[in-house]
Protein backbone atom coordinates (compact mmCIF):
# COMPACT_ATOMS: atom_id res chain seq x y z
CA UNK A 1 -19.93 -72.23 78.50
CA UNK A 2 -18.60 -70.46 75.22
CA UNK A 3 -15.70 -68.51 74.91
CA UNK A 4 -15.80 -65.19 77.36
CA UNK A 5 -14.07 -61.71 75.87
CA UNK A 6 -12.47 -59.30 77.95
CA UNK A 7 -12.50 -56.14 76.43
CA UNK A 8 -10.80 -52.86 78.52
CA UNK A 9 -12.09 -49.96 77.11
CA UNK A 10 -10.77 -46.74 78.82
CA UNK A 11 -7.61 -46.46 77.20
CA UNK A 12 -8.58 -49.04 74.54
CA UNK A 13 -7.04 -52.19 74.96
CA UNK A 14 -7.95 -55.54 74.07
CA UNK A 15 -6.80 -58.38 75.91
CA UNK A 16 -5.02 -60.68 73.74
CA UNK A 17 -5.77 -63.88 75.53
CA UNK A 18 -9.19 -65.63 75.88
CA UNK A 19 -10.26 -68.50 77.88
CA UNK A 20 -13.61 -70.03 78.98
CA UNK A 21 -14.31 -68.44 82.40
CA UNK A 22 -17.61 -69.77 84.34
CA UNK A 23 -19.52 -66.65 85.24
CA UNK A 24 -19.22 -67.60 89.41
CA UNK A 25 -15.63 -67.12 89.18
CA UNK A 26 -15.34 -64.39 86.37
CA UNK A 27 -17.51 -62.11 88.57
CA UNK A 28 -15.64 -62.14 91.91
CA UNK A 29 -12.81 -59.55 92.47
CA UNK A 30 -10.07 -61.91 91.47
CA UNK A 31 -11.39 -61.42 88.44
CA UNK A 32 -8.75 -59.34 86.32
CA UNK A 33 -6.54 -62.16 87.56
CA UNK A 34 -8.46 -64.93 86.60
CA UNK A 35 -8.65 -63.61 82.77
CA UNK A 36 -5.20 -62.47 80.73
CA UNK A 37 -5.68 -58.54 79.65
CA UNK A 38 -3.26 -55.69 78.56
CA UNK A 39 -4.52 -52.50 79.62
CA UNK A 40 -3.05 -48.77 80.67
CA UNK A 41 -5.84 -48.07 82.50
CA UNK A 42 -7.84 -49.86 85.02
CA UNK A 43 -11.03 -47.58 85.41
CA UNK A 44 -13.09 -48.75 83.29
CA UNK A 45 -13.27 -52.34 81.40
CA UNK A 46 -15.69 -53.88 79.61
CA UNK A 47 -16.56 -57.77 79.34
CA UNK A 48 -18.94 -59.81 77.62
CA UNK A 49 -20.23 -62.95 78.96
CA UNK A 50 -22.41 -65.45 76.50
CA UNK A 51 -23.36 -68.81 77.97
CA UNK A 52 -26.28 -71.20 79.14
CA UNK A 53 -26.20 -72.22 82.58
CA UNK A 54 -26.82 -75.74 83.26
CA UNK A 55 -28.00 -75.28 86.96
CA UNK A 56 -29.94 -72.35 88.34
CA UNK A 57 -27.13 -70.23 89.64
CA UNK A 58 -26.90 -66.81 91.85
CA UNK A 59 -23.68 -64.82 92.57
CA UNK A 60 -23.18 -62.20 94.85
CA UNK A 61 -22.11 -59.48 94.38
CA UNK A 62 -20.53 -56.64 96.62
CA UNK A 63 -17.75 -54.13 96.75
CA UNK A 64 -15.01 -55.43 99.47
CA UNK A 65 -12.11 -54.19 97.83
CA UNK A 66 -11.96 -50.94 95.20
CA UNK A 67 -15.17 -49.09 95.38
CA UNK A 68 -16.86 -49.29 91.79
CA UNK A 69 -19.56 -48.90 89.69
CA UNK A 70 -21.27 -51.73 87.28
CA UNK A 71 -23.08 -51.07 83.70
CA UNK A 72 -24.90 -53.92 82.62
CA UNK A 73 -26.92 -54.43 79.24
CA UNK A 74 -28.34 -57.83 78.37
CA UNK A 75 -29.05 -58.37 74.36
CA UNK A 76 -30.28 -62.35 75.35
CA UNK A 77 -32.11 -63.35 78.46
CA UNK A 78 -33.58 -60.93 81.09
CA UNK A 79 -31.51 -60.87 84.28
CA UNK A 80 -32.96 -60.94 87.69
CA UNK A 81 -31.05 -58.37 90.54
CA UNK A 82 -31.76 -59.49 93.84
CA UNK A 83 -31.46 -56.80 96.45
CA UNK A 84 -31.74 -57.28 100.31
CA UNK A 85 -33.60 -53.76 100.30
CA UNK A 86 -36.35 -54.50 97.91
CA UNK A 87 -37.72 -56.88 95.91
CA UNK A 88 -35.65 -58.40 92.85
CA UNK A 89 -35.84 -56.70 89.54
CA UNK A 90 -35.65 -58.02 86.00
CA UNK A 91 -33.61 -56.08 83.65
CA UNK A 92 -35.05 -57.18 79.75
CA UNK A 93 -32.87 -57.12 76.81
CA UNK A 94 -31.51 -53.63 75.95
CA UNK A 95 -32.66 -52.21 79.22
CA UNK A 96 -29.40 -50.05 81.18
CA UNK A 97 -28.82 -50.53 84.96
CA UNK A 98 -26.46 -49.24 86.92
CA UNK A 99 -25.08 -50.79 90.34
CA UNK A 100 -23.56 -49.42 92.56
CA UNK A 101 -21.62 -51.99 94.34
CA UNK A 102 -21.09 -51.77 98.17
CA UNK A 103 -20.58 -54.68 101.01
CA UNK A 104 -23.09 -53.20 103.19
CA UNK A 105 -25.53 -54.10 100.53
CA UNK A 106 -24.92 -56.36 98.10
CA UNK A 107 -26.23 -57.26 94.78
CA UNK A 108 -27.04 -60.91 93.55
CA UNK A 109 -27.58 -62.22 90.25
CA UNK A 110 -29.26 -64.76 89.34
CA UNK A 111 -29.61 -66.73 86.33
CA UNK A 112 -32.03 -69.49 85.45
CA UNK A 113 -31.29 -72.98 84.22
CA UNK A 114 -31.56 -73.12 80.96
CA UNK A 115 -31.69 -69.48 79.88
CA UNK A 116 -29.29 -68.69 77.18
CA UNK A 117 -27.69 -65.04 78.39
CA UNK A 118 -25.66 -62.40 76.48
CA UNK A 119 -24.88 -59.55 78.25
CA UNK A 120 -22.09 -56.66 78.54
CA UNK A 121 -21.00 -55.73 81.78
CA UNK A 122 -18.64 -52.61 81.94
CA UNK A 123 -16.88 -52.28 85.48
CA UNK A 124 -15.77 -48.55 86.08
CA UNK A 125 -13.38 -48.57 89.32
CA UNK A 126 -13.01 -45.46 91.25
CA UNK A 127 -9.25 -44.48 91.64
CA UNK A 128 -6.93 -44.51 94.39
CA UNK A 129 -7.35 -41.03 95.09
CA UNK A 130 -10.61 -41.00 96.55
CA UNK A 131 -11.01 -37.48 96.82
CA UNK A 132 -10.57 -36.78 92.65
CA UNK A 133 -13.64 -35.63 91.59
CA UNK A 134 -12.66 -35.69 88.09
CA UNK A 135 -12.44 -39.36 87.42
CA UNK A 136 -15.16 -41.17 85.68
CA UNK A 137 -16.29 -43.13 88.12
CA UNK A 138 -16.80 -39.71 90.37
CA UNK A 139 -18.78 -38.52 87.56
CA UNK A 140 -20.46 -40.92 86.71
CA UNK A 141 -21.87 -41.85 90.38
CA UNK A 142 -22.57 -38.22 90.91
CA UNK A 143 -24.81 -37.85 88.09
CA UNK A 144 -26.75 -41.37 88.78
CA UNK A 145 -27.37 -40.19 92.36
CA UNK A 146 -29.12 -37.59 90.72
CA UNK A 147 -31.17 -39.52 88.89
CA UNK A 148 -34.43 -40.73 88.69
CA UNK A 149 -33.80 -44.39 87.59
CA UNK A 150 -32.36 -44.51 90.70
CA UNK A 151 -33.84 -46.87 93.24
CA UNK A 152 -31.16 -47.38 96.28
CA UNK A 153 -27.99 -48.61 95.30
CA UNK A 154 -29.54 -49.46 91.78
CA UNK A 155 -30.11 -46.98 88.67
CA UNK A 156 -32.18 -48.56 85.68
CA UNK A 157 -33.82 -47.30 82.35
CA UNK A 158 -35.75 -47.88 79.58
CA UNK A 159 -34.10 -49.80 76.50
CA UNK A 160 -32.05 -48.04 74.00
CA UNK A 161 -31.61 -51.03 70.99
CA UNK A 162 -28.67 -48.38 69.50
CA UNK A 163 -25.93 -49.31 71.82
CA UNK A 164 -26.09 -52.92 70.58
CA UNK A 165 -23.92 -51.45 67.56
CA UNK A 166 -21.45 -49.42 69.38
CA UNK A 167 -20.89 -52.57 71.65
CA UNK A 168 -20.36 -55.06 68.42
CA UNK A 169 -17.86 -52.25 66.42
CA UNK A 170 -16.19 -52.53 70.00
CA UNK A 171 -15.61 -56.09 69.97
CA UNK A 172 -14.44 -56.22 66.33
CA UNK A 173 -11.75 -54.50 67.21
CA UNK A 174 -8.76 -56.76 67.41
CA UNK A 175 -6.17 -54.78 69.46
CA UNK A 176 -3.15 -55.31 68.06
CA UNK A 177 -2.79 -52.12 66.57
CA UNK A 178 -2.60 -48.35 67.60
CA UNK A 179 -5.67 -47.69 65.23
CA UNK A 180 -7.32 -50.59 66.96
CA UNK A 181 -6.43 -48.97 70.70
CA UNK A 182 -7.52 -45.82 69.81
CA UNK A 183 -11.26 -46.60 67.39
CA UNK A 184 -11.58 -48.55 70.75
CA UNK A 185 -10.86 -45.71 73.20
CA UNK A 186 -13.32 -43.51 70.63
CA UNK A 187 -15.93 -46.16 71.06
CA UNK A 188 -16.09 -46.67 74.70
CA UNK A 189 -16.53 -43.17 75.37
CA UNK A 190 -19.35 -42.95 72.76
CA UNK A 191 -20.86 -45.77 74.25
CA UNK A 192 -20.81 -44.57 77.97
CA UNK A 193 -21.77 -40.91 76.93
CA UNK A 194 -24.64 -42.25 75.35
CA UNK A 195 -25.49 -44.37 78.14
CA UNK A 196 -25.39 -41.25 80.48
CA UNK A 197 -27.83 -39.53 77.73
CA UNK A 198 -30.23 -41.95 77.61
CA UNK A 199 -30.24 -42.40 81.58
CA UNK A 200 -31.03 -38.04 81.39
CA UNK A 201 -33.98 -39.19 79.56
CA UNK A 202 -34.93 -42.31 81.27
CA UNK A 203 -38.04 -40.62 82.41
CA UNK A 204 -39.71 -39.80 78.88
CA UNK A 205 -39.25 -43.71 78.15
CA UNK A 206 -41.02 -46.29 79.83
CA UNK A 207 -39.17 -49.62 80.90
CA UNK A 208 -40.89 -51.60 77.86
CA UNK A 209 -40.71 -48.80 74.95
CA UNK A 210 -39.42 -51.09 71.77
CA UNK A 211 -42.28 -48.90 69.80
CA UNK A 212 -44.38 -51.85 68.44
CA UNK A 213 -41.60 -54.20 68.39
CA UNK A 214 -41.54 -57.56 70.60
CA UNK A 215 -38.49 -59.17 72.48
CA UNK A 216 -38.84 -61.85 69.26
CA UNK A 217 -38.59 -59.67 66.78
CA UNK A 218 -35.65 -57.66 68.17
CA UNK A 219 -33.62 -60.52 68.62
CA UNK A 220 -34.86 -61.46 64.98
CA UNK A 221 -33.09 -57.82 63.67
CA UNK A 222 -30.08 -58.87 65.69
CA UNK A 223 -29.85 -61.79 63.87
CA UNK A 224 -30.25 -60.08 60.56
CA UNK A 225 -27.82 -57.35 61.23
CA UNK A 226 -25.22 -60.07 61.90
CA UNK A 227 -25.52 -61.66 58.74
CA UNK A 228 -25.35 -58.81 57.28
CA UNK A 229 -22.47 -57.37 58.89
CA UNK A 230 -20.84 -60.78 57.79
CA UNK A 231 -21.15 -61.15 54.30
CA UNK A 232 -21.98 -57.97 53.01
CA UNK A 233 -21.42 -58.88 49.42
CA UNK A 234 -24.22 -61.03 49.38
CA UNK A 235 -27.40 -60.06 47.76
CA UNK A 236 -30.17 -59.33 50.18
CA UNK A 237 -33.85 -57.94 49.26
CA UNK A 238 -36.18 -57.04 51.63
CA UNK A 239 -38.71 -60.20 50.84
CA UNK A 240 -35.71 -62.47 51.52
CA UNK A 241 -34.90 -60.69 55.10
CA UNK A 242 -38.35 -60.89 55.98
CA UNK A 243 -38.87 -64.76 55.30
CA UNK A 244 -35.55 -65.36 57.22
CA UNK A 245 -36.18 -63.62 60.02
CA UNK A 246 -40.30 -64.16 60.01
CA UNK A 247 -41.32 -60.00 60.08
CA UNK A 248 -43.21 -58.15 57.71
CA UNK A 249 -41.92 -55.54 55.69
CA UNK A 250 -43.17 -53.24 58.34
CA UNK A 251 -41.67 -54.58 61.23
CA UNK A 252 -38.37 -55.59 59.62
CA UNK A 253 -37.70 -51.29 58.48
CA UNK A 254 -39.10 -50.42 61.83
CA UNK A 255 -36.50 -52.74 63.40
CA UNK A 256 -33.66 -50.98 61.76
CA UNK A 257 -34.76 -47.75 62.08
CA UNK A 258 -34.58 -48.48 65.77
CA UNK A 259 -31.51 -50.29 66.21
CA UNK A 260 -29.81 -48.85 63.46
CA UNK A 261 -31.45 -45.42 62.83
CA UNK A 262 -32.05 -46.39 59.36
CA UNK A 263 -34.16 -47.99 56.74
CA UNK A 264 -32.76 -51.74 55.56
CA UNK A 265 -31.49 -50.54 52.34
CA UNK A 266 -29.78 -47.52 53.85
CA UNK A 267 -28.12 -49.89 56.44
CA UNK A 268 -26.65 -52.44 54.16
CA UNK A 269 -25.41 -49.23 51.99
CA UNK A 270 -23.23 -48.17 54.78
CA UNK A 271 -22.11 -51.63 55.64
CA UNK A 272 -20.74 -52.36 52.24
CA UNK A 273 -19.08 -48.88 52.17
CA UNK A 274 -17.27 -49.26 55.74
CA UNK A 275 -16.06 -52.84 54.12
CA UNK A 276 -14.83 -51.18 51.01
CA UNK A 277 -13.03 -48.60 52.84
CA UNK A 278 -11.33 -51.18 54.77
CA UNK A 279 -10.82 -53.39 51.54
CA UNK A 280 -9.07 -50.12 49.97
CA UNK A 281 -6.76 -49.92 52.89
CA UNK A 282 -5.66 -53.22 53.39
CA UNK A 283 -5.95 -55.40 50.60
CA UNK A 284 -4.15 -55.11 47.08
CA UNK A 285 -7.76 -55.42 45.45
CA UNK A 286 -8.33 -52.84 42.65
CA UNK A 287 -11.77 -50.66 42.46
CA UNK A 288 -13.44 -53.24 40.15
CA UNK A 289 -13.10 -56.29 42.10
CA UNK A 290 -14.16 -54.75 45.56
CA UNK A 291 -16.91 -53.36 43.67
CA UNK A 292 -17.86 -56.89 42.84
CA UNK A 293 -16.77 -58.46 46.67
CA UNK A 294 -19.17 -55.72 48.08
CA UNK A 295 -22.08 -56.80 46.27
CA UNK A 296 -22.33 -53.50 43.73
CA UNK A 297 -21.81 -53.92 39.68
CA UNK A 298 -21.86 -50.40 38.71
CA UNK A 299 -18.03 -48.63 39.62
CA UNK A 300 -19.70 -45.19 39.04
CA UNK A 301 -22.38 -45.71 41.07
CA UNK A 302 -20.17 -46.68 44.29
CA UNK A 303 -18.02 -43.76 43.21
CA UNK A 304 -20.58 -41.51 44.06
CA UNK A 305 -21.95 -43.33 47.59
CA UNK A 306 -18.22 -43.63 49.33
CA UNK A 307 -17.60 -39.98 47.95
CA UNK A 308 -21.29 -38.69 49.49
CA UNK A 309 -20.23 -41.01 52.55
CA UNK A 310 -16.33 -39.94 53.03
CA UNK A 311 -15.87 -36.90 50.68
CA UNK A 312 -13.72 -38.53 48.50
CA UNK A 313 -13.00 -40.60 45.63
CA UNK A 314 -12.27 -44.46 45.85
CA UNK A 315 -9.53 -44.01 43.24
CA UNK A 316 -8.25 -41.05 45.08
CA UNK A 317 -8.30 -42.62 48.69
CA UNK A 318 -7.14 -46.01 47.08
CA UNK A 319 -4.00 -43.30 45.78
CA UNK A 320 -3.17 -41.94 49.06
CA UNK A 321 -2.54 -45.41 50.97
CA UNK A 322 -0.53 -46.74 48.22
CA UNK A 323 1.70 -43.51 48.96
CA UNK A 324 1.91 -43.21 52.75
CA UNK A 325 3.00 -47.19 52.72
């Protein structure tokens, strides 16, 4: 079992302490006891759970206590929902569902031996005022009983490979800042709004639509996009991505475009100007050498990208954190 993150999201917080949690107890209502968080608000958390079970395992679950709502989106291993009102259904990588949790009729999930999973599960309670129609879980429920993707006590939709990003930015996050708390709080309300858009559209999507794309190659991008995202100062051509991860040229730019809404080259662009903006920030680097750490050698020609990208100069920005410190 590897190491489980517990990530709050509405207020941002991010729960200092980490421990390995087996999935059979972390999803039981003693959970938020069972894992060591800091949070101001307790509507709406998210958690990610990575891990390879040894033994076939299945784990009720039902709302005894506080009535809420679960988002779940698998990135590894397709998860099987076992209903007592209809057959089971197998959510594949990327796919949303929604479930809404009641004791009268529970959910079960099972996983399969040997199955490596990754998934996010964001748990949305409703509040102790049961008749506020404001919060987000009241929201929320109200528009998925509305919905389409809606079948019983279960939404689900097509996949949507763009919230893989808004979920990694959200883990990045380390939490023990206010900027941290709040890019968080900005995050997690990006991420559910866009989860509520792409449910509003679930019916002009089918359940498969990855364009030509297979489950391989996704994962494949995933990969990619992690390296990337690593050591952006590294040199990487097209050729090179596409031996690594085994696409063609084609299927490695339509991969981006789809996860990342944008062409390879583009992509790693914008990942080596978000790291020089945070280099500029919070290291004592001058322009030259995080020219060099990103991977660029021409000063004037970053100059020109982080101005098109955050209308302003690198010397100028680098200027106004050296006075506001």
């Amino acid at each position: 079992m590897r190491e489980s993150k517990n990530l709050s999201v509405l207020p941002a917080r991010i729960a200092r302490g980490r421990e390995l949690v087996y999935l059979a107890t972390a999803l039981q209502d003693e959970l938020e006891e069972d894992i060591s968080s800091v949070s101001i608000s307790r509507e709406a958390k998210l958690f990610t759970f990575e891990f390879t079970p040894e033994s076939t395992l299945e784990v009720e679950w039902a709302d005894h206590q506080i009535p809420h709502l679960l988002m779940l989106y698998p990135v590894e291993g397709s998860l099987e929902i076992v209903c007592p009102i209809h057959d089971s259904i197998l959510v594949h990588p990327y796919q949303i569902v929604a479930s809404f949790a009641q004791s009268e009729h529970p959910v079960t999930f099972r996983f399969k031996k040997g199955t490596h999973y990754h998934f996010y599960l964001i748990k949305i309670n409703r509040p102790n005022n049961s008749h506020s129609q404001n919060s987000l879980y009241s929201q929320i429920v109200h528009f998925l009983e509305n919905t389409a993707s809606r079948k019983d006590n279960l939404a689900i939709c097509g996949p949507n490979l763009t919230l893989n990003e808004i979920f990694s930015n959200i883990e990045s996050f380390e939490g023990n800042s206010l900027s941290d708390d709040l890019m968080t709080d900005a995050y997690g309300r990006l991420l559910l709004g866009k989860m509520i858009l792409h449910f509003r559209n679930s019916e002009k999507i089918s359940e498969e639509s990855f364009g030509s794309l297979t489950q391989y190659e996704i994962q494949q991008i995933r990969k990619l996009t992690a390296m990337i995202k690593a050591d952006p100062g590294k040199s990487y051509k097209v050729d090179d991505l596409c031996r690594m991860g085994g696409l063609s040229v084609t299927k490695l730019q339509e991969g981006f475009r789809e996860m990342h809404g944008n062409t390879v080259a583009k992509y790693i662009q914008d990942v080596r100007l978000e790291k020089s903006e945070e280099l500029i920030r919070t290291s004592d680097m001058n322009i030259s050498e995080i020219v060099y750490t990103i991977g660029l050698s021409s000063r004037s020609y970053f100059s020109k990208i982080f101005k098109q990208k955050y209308n302003c100069k690198p010397s100028h920005y680098k200027q106004q954190v050296r006075e506001k410190r």
